[in-house]
C-alpha atoms as a PDB file:
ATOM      1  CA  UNK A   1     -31.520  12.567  -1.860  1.00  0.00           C
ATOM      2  CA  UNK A   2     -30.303  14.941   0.874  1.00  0.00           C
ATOM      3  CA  UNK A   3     -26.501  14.436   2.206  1.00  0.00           C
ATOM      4  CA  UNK A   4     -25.126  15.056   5.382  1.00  0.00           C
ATOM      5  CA  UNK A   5     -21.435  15.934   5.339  1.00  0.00           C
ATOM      6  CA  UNK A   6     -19.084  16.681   8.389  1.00  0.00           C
ATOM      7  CA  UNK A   7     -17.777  20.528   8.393  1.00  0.00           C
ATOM      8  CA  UNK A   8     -14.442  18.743   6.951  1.00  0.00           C
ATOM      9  CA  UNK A   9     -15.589  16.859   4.361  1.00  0.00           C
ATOM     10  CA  UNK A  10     -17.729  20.056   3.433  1.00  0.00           C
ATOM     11  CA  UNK A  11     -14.513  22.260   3.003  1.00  0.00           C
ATOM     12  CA  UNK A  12     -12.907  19.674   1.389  1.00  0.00           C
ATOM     13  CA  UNK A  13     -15.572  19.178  -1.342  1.00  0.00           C
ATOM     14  CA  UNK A  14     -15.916  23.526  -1.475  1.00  0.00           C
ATOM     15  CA  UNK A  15     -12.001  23.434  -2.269  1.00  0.00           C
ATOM     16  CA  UNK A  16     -12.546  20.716  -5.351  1.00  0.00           C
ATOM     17  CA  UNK A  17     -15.116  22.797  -6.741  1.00  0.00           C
ATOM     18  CA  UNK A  18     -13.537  26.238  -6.581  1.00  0.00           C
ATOM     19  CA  UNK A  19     -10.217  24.551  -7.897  1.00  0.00           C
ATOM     20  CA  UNK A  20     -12.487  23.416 -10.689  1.00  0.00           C
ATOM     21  CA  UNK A  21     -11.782  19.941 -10.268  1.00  0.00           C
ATOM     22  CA  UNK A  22     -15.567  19.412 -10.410  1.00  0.00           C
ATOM     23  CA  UNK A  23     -18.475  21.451 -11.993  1.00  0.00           C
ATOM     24  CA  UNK A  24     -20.985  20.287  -9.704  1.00  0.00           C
ATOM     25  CA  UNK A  25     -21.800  18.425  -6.146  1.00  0.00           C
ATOM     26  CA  UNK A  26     -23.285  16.493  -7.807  1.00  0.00           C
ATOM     27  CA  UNK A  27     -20.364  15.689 -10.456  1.00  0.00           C
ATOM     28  CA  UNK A  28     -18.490  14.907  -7.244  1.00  0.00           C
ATOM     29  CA  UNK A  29     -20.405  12.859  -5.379  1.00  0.00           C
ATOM     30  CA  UNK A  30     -21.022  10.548  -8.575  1.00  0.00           C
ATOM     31  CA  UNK A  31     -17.470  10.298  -8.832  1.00  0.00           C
ATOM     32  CA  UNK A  32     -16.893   9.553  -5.440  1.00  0.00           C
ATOM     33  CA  UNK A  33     -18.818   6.547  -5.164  1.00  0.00           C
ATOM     34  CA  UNK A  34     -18.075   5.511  -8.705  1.00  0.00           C
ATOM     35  CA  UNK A  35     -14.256   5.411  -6.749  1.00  0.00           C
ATOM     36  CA  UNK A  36     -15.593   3.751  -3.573  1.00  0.00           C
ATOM     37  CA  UNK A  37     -17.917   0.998  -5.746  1.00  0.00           C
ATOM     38  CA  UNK A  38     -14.173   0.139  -7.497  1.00  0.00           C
ATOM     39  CA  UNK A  39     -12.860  -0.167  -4.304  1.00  0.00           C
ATOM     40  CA  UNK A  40     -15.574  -2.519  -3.007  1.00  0.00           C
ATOM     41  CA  UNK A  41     -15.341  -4.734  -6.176  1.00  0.00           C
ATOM     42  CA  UNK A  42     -12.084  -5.305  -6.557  1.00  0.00           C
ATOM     43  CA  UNK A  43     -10.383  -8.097  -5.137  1.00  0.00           C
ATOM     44  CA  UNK A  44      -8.227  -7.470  -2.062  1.00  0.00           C
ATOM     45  CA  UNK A  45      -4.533  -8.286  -2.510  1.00  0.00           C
ATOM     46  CA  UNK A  46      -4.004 -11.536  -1.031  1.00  0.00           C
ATOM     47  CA  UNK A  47      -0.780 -11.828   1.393  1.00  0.00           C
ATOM     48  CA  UNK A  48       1.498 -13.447  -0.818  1.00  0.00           C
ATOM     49  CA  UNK A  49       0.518 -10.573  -3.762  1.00  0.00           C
ATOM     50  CA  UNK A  50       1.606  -8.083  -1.104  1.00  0.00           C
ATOM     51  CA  UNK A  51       4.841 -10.154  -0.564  1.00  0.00           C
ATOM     52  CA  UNK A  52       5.655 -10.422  -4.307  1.00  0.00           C
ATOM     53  CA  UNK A  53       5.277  -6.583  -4.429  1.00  0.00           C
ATOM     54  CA  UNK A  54       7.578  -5.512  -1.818  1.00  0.00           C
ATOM     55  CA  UNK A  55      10.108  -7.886  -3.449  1.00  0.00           C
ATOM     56  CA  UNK A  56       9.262  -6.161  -6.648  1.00  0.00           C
ATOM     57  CA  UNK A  57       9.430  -2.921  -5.135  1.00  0.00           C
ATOM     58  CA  UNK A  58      12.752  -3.933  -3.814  1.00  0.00           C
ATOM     59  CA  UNK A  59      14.042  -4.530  -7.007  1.00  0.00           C
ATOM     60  CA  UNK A  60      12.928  -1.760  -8.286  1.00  0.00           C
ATOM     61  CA  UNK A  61      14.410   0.506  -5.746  1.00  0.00           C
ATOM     62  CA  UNK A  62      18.070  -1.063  -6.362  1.00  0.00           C
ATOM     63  CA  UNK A  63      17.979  -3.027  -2.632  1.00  0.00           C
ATOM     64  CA  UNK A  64      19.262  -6.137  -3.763  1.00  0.00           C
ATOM     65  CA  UNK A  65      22.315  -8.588  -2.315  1.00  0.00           C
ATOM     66  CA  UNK A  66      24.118 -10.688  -4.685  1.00  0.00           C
ATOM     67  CA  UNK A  67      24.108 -14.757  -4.338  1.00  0.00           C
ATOM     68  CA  UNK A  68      27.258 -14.298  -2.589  1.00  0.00           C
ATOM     69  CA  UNK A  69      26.102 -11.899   0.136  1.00  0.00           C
ATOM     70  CA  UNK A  70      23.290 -14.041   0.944  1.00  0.00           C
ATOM     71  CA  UNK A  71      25.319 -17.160   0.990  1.00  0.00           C
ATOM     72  CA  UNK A  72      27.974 -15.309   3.389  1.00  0.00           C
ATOM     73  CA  UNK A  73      25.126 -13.805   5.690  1.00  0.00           C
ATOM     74  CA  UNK A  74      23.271 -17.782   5.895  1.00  0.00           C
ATOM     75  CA  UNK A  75      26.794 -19.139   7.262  1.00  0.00           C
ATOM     76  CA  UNK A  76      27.082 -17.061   9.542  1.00  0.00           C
ATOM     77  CA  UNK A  77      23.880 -17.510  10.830  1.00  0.00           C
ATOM     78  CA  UNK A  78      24.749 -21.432  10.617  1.00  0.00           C
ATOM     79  CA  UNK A  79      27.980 -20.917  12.196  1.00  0.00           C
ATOM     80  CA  UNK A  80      26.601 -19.020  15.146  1.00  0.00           C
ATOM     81  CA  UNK A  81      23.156 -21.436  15.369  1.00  0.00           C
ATOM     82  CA  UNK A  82      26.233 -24.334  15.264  1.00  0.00           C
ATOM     83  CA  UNK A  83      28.523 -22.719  17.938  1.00  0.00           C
ATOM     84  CA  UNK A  84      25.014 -21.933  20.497  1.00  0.00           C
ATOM     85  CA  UNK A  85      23.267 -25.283  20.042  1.00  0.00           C
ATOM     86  CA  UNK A  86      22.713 -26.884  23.112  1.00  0.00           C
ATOM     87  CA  UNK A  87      23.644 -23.822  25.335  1.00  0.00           C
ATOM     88  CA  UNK A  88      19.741 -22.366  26.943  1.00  0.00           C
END
């Protein structure tokens, strides 16, 4: 099989093999598309998933309000809804 690569993607697999990351192309190339056929099979991440990991990521990260914060900031936002209802 004979494979085209751009002049990028040719310096890119030169600097794997002299960092000795690979022995061969041909190492390379196998892994490559062993990669990119894992990426193909796998499920993609479904909206909510990627919801439920920012949250988790969130939590992770220490950005969390306590029950009381919320419950302050969701008044408010009542108060003000309350006090502009009916005005355009």
């Amino acid at each position: 099989m004979d494979i085209s690569l751009s002049p990028e993607l040719e310096q890119f697999v030169d600097s794997q093999l002299s960092a000795g990351r690979y022995t061969s192309f041909n190492a390379l190339i196998s892994d490559a598309l062993q990669m990119f056929k894992i990426q193909v099979l796998m499920p993609q991440p479904k909206p909510l998933d990627a919801a439920i990991q920012l949250a988790l990521d969130d939590v992770k990260a220490g950005r969390l309000f306590s029950p009381e914060e919320v419950f302050a900031s969701l008044k408010q936002k009542q108060e003000a809804w309350l006090a502009n209802r009916g005005q355009p």
